[in-house]
C-alpha atoms as a PDB file:
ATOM      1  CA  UNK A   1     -25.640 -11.280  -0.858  1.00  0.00           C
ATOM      2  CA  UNK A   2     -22.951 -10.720   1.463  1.00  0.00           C
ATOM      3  CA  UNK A   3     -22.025  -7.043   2.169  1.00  0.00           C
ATOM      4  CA  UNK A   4     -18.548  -5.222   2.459  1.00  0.00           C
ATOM      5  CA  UNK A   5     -17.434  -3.043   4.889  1.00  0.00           C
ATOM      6  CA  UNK A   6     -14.389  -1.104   3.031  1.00  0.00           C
ATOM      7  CA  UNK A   7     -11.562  -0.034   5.340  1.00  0.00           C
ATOM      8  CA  UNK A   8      -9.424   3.083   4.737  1.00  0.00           C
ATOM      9  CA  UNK A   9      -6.447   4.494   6.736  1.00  0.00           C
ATOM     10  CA  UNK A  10      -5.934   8.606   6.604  1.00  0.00           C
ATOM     11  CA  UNK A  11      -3.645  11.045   7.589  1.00  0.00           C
ATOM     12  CA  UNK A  12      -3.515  14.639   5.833  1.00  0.00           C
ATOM     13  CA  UNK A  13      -5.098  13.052   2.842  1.00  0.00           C
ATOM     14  CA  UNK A  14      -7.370  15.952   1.183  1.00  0.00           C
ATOM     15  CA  UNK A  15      -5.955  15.710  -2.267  1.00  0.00           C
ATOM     16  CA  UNK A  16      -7.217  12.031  -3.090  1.00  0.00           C
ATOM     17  CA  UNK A  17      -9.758  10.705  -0.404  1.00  0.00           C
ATOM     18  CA  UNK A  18     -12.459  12.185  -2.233  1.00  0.00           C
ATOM     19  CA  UNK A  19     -11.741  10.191  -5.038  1.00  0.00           C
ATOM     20  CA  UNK A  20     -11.417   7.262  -3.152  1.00  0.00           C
ATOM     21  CA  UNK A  21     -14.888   7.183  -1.414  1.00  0.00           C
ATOM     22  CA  UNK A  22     -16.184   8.087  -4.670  1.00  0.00           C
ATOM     23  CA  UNK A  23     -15.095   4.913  -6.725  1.00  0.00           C
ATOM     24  CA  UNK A  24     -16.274   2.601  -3.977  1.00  0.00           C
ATOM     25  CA  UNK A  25     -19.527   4.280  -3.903  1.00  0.00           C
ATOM     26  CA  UNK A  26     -22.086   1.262  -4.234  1.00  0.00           C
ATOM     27  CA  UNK A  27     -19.605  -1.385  -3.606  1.00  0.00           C
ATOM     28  CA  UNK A  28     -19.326  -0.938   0.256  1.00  0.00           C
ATOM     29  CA  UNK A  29     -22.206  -1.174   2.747  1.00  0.00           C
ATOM     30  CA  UNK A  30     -19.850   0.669   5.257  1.00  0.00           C
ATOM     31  CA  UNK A  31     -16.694   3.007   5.234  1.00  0.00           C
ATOM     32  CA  UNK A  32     -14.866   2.756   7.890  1.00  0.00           C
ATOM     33  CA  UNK A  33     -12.131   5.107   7.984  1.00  0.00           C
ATOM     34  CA  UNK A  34      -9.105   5.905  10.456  1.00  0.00           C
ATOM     35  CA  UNK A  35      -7.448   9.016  10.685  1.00  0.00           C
ATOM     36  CA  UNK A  36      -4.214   9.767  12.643  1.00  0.00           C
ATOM     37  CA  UNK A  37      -4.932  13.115  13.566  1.00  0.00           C
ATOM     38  CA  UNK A  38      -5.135  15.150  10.270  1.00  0.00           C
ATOM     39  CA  UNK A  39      -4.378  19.065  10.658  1.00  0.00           C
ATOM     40  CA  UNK A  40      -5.464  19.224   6.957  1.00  0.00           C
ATOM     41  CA  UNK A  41      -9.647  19.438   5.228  1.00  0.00           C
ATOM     42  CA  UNK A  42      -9.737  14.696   5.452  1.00  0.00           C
ATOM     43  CA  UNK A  43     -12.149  14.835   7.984  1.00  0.00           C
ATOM     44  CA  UNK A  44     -14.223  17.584   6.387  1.00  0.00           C
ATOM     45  CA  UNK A  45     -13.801  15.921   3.141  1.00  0.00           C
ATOM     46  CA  UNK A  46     -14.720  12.464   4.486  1.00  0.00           C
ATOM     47  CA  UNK A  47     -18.157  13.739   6.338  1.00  0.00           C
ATOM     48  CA  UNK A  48     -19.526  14.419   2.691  1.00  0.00           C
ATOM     49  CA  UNK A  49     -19.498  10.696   2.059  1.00  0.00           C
ATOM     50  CA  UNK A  50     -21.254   8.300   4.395  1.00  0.00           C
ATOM     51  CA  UNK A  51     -18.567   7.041   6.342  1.00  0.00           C
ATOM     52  CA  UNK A  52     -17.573   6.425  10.026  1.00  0.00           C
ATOM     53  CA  UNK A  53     -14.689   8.454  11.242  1.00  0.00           C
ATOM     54  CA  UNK A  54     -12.490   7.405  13.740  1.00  0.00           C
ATOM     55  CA  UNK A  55      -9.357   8.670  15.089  1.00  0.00           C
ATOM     56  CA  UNK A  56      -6.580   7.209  16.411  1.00  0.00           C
ATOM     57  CA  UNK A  57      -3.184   7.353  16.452  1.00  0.00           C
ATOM     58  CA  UNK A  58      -0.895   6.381  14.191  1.00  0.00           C
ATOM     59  CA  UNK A  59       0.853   2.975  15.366  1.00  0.00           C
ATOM     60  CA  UNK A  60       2.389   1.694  11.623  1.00  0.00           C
ATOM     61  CA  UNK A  61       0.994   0.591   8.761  1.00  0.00           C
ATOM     62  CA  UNK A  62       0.294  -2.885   9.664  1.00  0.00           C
ATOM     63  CA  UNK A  63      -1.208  -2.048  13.292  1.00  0.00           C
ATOM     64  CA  UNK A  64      -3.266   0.864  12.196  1.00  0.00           C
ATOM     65  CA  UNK A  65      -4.823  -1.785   9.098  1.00  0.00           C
ATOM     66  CA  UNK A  66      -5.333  -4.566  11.940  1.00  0.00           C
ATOM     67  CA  UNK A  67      -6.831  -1.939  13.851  1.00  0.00           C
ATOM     68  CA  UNK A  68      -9.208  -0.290  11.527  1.00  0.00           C
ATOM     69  CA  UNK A  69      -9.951  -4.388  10.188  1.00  0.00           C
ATOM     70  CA  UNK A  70     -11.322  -4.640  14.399  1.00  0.00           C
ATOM     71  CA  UNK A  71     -13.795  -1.740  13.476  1.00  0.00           C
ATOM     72  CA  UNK A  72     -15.262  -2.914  10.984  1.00  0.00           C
ATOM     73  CA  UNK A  73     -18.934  -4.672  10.939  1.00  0.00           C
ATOM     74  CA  UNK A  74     -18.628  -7.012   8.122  1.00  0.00           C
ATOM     75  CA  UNK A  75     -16.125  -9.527   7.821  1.00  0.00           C
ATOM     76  CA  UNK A  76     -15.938  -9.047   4.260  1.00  0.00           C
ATOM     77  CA  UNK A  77     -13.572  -6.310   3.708  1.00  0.00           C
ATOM     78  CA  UNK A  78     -12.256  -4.020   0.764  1.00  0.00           C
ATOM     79  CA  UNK A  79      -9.130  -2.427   1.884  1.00  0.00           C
ATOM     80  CA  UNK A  80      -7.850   0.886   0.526  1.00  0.00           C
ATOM     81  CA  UNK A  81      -5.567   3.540   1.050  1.00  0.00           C
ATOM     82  CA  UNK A  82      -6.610   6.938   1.226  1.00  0.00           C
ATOM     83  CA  UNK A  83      -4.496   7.476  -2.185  1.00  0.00           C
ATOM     84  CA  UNK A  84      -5.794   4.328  -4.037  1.00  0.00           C
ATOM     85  CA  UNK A  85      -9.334   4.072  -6.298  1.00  0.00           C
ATOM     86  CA  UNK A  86     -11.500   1.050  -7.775  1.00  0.00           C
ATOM     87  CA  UNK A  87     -10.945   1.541 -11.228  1.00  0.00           C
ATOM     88  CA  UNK A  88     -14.891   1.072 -13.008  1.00  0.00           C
ATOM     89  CA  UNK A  89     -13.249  -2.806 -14.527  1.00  0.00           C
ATOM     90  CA  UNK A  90     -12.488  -3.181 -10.950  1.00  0.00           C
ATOM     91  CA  UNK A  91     -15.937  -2.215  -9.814  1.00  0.00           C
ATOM     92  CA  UNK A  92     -18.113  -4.838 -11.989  1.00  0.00           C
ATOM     93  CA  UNK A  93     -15.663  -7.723 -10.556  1.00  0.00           C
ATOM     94  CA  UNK A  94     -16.179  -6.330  -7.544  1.00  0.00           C
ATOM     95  CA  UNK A  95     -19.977  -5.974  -7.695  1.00  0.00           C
ATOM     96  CA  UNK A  96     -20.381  -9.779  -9.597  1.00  0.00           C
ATOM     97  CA  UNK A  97     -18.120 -11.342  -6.497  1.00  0.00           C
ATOM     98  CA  UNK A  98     -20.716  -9.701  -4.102  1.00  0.00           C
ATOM     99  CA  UNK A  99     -23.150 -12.202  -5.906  1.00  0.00           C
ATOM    100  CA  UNK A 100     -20.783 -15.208  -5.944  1.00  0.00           C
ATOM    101  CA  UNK A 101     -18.489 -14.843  -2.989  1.00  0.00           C
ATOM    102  CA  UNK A 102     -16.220 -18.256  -4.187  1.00  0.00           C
ATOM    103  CA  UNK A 103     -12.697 -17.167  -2.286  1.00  0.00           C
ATOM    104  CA  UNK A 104     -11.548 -16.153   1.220  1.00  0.00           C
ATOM    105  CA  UNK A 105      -9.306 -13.398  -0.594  1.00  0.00           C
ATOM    106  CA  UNK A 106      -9.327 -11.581  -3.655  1.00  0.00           C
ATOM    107  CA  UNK A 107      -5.833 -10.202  -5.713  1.00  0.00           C
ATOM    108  CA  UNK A 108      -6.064  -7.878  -8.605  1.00  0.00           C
ATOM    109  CA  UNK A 109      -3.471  -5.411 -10.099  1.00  0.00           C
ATOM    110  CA  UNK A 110      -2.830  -1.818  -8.674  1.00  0.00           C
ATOM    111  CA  UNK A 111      -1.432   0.338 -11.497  1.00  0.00           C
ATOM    112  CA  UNK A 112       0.067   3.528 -10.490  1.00  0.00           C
ATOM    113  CA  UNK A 113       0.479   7.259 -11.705  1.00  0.00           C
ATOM    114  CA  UNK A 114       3.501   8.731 -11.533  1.00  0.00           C
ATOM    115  CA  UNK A 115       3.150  12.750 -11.789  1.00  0.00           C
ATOM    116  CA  UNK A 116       0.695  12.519 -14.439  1.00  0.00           C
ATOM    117  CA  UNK A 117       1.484   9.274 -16.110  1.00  0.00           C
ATOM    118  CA  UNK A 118       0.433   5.596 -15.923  1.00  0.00           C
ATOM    119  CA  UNK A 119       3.355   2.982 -15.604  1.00  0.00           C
ATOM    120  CA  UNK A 120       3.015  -0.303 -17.023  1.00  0.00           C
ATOM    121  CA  UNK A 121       6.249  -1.829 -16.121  1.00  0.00           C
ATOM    122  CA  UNK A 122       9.025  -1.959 -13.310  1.00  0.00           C
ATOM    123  CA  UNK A 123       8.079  -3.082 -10.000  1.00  0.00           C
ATOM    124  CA  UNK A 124       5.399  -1.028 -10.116  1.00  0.00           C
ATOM    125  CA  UNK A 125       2.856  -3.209 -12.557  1.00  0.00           C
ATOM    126  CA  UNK A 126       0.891  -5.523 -12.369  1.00  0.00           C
ATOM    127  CA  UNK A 127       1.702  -4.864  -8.268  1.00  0.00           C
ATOM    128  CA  UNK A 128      -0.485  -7.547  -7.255  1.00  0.00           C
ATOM    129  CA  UNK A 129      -2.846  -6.750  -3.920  1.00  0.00           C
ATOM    130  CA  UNK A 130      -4.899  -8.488  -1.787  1.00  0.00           C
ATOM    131  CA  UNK A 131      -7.146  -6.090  -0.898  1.00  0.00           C
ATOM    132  CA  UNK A 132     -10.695  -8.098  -0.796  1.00  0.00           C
ATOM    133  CA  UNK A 133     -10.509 -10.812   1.794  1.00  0.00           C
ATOM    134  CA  UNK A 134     -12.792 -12.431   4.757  1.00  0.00           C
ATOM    135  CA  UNK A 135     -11.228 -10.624   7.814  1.00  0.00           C
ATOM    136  CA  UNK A 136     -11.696 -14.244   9.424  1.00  0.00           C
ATOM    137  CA  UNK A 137      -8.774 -16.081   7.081  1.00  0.00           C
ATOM    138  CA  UNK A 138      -6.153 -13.926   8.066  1.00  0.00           C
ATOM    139  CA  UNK A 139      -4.402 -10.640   9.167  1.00  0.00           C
ATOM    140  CA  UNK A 140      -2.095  -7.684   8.112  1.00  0.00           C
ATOM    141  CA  UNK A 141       1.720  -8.593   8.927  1.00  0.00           C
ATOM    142  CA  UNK A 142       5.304  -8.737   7.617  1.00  0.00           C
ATOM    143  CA  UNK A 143       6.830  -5.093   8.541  1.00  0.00           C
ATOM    144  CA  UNK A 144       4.885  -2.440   9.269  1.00  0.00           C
ATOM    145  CA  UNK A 145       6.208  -0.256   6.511  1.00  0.00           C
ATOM    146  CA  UNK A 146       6.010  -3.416   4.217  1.00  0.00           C
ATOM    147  CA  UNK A 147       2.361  -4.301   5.354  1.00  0.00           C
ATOM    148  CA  UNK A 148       0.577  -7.405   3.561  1.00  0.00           C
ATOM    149  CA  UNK A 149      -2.633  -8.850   3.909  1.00  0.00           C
ATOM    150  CA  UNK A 150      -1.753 -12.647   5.202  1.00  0.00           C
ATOM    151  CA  UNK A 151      -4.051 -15.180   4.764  1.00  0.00           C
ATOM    152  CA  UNK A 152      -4.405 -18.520   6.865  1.00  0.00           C
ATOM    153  CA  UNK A 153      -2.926 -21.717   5.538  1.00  0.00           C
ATOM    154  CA  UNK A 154      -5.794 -23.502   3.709  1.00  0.00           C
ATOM    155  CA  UNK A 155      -7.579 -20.092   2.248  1.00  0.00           C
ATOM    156  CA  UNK A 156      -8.241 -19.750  -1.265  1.00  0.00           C
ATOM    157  CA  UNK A 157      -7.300 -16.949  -3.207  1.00  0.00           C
ATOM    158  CA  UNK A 158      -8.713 -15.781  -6.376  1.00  0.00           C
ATOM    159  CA  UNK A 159      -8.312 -13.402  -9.036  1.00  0.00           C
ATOM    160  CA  UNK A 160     -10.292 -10.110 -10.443  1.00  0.00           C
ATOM    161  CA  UNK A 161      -9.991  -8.328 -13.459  1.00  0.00           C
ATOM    162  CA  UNK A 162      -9.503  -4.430 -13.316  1.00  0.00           C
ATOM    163  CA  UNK A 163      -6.912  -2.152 -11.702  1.00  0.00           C
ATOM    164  CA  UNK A 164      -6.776  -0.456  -8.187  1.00  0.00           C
ATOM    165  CA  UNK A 165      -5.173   3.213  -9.344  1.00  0.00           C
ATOM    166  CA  UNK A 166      -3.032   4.583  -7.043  1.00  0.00           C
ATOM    167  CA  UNK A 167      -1.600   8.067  -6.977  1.00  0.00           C
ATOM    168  CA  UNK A 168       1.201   7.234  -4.269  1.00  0.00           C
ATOM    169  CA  UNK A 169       3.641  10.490  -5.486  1.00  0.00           C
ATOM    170  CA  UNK A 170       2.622  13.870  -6.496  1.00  0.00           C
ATOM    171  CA  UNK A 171       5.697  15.160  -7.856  1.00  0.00           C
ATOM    172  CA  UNK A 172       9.559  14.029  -8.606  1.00  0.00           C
ATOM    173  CA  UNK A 173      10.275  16.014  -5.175  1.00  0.00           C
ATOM    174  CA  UNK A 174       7.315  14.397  -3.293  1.00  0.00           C
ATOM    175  CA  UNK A 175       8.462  10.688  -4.273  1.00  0.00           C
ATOM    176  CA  UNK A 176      12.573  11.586  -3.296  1.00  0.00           C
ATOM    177  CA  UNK A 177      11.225  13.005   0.441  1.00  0.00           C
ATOM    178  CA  UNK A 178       8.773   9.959   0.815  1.00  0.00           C
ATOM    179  CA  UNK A 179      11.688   7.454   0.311  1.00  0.00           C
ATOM    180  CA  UNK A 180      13.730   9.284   2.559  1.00  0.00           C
ATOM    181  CA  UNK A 181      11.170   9.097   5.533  1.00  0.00           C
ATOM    182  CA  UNK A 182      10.616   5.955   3.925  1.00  0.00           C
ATOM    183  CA  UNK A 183      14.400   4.162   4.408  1.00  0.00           C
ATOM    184  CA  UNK A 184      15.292   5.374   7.515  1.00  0.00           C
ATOM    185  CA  UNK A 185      11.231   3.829   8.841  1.00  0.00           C
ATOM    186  CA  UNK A 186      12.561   0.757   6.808  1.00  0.00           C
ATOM    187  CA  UNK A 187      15.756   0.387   7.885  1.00  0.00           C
ATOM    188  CA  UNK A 188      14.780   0.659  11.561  1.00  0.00           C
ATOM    189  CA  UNK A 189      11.841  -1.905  11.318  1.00  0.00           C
ATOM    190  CA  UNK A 190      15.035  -4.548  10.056  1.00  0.00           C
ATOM    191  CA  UNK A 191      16.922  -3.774  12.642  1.00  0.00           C
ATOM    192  CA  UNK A 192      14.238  -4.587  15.276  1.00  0.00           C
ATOM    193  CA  UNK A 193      13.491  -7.657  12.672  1.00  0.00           C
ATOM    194  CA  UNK A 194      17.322  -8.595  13.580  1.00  0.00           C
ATOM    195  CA  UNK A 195      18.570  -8.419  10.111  1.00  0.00           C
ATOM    196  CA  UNK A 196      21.902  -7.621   9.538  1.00  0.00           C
ATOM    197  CA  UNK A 197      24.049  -5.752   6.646  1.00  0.00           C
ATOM    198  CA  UNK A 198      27.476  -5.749   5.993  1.00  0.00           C
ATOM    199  CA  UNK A 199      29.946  -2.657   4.069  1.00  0.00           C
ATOM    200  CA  UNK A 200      28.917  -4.589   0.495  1.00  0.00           C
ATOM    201  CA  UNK A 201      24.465  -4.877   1.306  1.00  0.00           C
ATOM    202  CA  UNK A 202      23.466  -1.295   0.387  1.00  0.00           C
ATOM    203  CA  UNK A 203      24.906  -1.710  -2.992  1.00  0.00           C
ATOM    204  CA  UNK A 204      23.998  -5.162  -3.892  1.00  0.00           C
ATOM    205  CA  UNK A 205      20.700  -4.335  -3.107  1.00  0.00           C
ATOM    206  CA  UNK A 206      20.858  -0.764  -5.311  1.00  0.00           C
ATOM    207  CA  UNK A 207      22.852  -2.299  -8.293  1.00  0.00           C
ATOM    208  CA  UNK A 208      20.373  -5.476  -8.269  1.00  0.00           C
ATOM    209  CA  UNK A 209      17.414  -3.144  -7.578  1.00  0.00           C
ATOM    210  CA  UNK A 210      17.969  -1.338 -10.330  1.00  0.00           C
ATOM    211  CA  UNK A 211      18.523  -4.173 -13.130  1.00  0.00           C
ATOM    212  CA  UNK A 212      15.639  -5.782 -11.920  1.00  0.00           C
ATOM    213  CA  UNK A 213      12.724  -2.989 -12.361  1.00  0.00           C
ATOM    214  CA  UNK A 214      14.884  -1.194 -15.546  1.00  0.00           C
ATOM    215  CA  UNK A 215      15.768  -4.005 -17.112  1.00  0.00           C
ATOM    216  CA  UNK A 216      14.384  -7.237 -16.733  1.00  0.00           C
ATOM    217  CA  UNK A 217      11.097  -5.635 -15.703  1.00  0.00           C
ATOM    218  CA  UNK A 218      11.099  -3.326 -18.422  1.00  0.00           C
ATOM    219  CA  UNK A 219      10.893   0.032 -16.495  1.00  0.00           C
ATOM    220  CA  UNK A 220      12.876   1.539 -19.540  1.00  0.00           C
ATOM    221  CA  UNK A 221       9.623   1.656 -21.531  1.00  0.00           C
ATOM    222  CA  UNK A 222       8.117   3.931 -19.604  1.00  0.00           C
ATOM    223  CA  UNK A 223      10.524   6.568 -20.322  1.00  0.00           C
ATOM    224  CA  UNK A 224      11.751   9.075 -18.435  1.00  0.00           C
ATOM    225  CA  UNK A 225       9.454   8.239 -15.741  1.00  0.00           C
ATOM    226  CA  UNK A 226      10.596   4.676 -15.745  1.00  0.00           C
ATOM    227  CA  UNK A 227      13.844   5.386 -15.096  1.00  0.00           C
ATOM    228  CA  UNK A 228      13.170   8.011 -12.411  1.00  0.00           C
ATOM    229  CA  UNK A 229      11.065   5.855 -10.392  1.00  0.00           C
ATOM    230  CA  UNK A 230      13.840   2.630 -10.426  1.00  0.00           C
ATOM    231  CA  UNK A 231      16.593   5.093  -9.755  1.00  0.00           C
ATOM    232  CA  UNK A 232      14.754   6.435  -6.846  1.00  0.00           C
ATOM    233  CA  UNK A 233      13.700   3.235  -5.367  1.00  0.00           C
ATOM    234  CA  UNK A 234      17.352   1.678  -5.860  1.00  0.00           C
ATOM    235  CA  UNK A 235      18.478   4.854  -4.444  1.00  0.00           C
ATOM    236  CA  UNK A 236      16.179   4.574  -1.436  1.00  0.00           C
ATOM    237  CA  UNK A 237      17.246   0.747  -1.071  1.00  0.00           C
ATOM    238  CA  UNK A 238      20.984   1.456  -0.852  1.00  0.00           C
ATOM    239  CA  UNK A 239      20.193   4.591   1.892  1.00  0.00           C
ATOM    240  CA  UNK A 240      17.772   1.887   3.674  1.00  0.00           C
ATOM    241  CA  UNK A 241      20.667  -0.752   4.020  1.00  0.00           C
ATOM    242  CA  UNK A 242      23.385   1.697   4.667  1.00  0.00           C
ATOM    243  CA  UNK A 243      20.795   3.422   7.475  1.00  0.00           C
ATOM    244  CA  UNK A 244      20.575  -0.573   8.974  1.00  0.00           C
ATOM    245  CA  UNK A 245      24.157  -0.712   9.117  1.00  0.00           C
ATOM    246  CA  UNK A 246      24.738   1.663  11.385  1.00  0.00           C
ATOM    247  CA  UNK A 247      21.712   0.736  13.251  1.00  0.00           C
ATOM    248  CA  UNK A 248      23.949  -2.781  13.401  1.00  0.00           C
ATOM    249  CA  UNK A 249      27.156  -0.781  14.474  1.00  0.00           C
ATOM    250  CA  UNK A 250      25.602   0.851  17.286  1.00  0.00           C
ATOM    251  CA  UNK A 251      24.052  -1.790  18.333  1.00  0.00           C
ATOM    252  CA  UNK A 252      27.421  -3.673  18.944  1.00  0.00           C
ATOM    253  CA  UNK A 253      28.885  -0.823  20.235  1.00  0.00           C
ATOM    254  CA  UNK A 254      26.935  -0.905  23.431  1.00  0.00           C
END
């Protein structure tokens, strides 16, 4: 049977970690978790659980993923983050693919909570994540606030029933401060990409944003929570491309 060594990145993460190492409790052979430095009760938190600790600071997304991925001891790996958890569906797939490992990477849906409520539409579901994946087909890449899990041409990917949960904001407030850190992060990670944006880009990209997850993705059935999460993200995308602008601007100007 092969084993799993489950890989989780931290920082100031005492609210859901616990929950986290709990739902993949019997699934993984090893934790392996990374921690940039938490000033808050992770590491005390984590110590309950049989996990290896390690610190190190925080380089992005996508470099502190690779990074953890280089500590791990099985090549098999379930990825998490610190506010994600195997839903019990989840955990049977999981547990029968440990007995017929038949793809180099595994997707399955990641449905999230938004203060106190699960969303079923938007961008936000079905979210599809590869998160279960032979470390040896492939690497985390794109941006490093826009992290994937890329696999080598040639691997196969399957499918598993269940959802990841994720718990990503914990209040209207919490999700309008994260997408501020979140666009100017975003908007400088273009600019070193090299892509540009002209006076018109911040609102194509909020108008479009928002029909797409309101409307044709049907974030108006989820309420008022649907359309507070799409008119936050479109929000975030227009301050994100109008942020990149002026990252263009000054870039000329030297």
């Amino acid at each position: 049977m092969p084993k799993i060594s489950a890989v989780i990145i931290t920082f100031n993460e005492e609210q859901f970690i616990g929950k986290c190492l709990a739902s993949i409790n019997g699934i993984a052979d090893e934790i392996v978790v990374v921690d940039s430095f938490s000033t808050d009760a992770t590491e005390e938190i984590c110590k309950k659980y049989n996990v290896r600790f390690v610190k190190h600071e925080f380089e992005g997304f996508r470099d502190q993923k690779n990074y953890a991925l280089g500590l791990a001891k099985y090549k098999n790996i379930l990825s998490l983050d610190a506010d994600e958890a195997i839903s019990d569906k989840l955990r049977d797939s999981i547990i029968a693919v440990k007995d017929n490992w038949l793809y180099d990477g595994y997707l399955f849906n990641r449905r999230s909570n938004y203060c106190g409520k699960w969303i079923n539409h938007s961008d936000t579901y079905p979210d599809r994540q590869l998160r279960l994946f032979n470390s040896d087909h492939g690497r985390w890449g794109e941006l490093n606030l826009h992290e994937r899990f890329m696999m080598t041409n040639g691997a196969k990917v399957g499918k598993l029933k269940g959802d990841l949960l994720h718990w990503p904001f914990t209040s209207t407030q919490d999700h309008l401060d994260k997408m501020k850190k979140y666009s100017i992060i975003g908007a400088e990670e273009f600019h070193k990409a090299g892509i540009k944006a002209n006076r018109c880009t911040p609102y194509i990209h909020m108008i479009w944003g928002f029909i797409r997850s309101y409307i044709i993705k049907g974030g108006f059935l989820d309420g008022h929570e649907g359309y507070m999460i799409c008119t936050t993200y479109a929000k975030s995308a227009f301050n994100k491309y109008k942020k990149l602008r002026e990252l263009n601007k000054l870039a000329l100007a030297r």
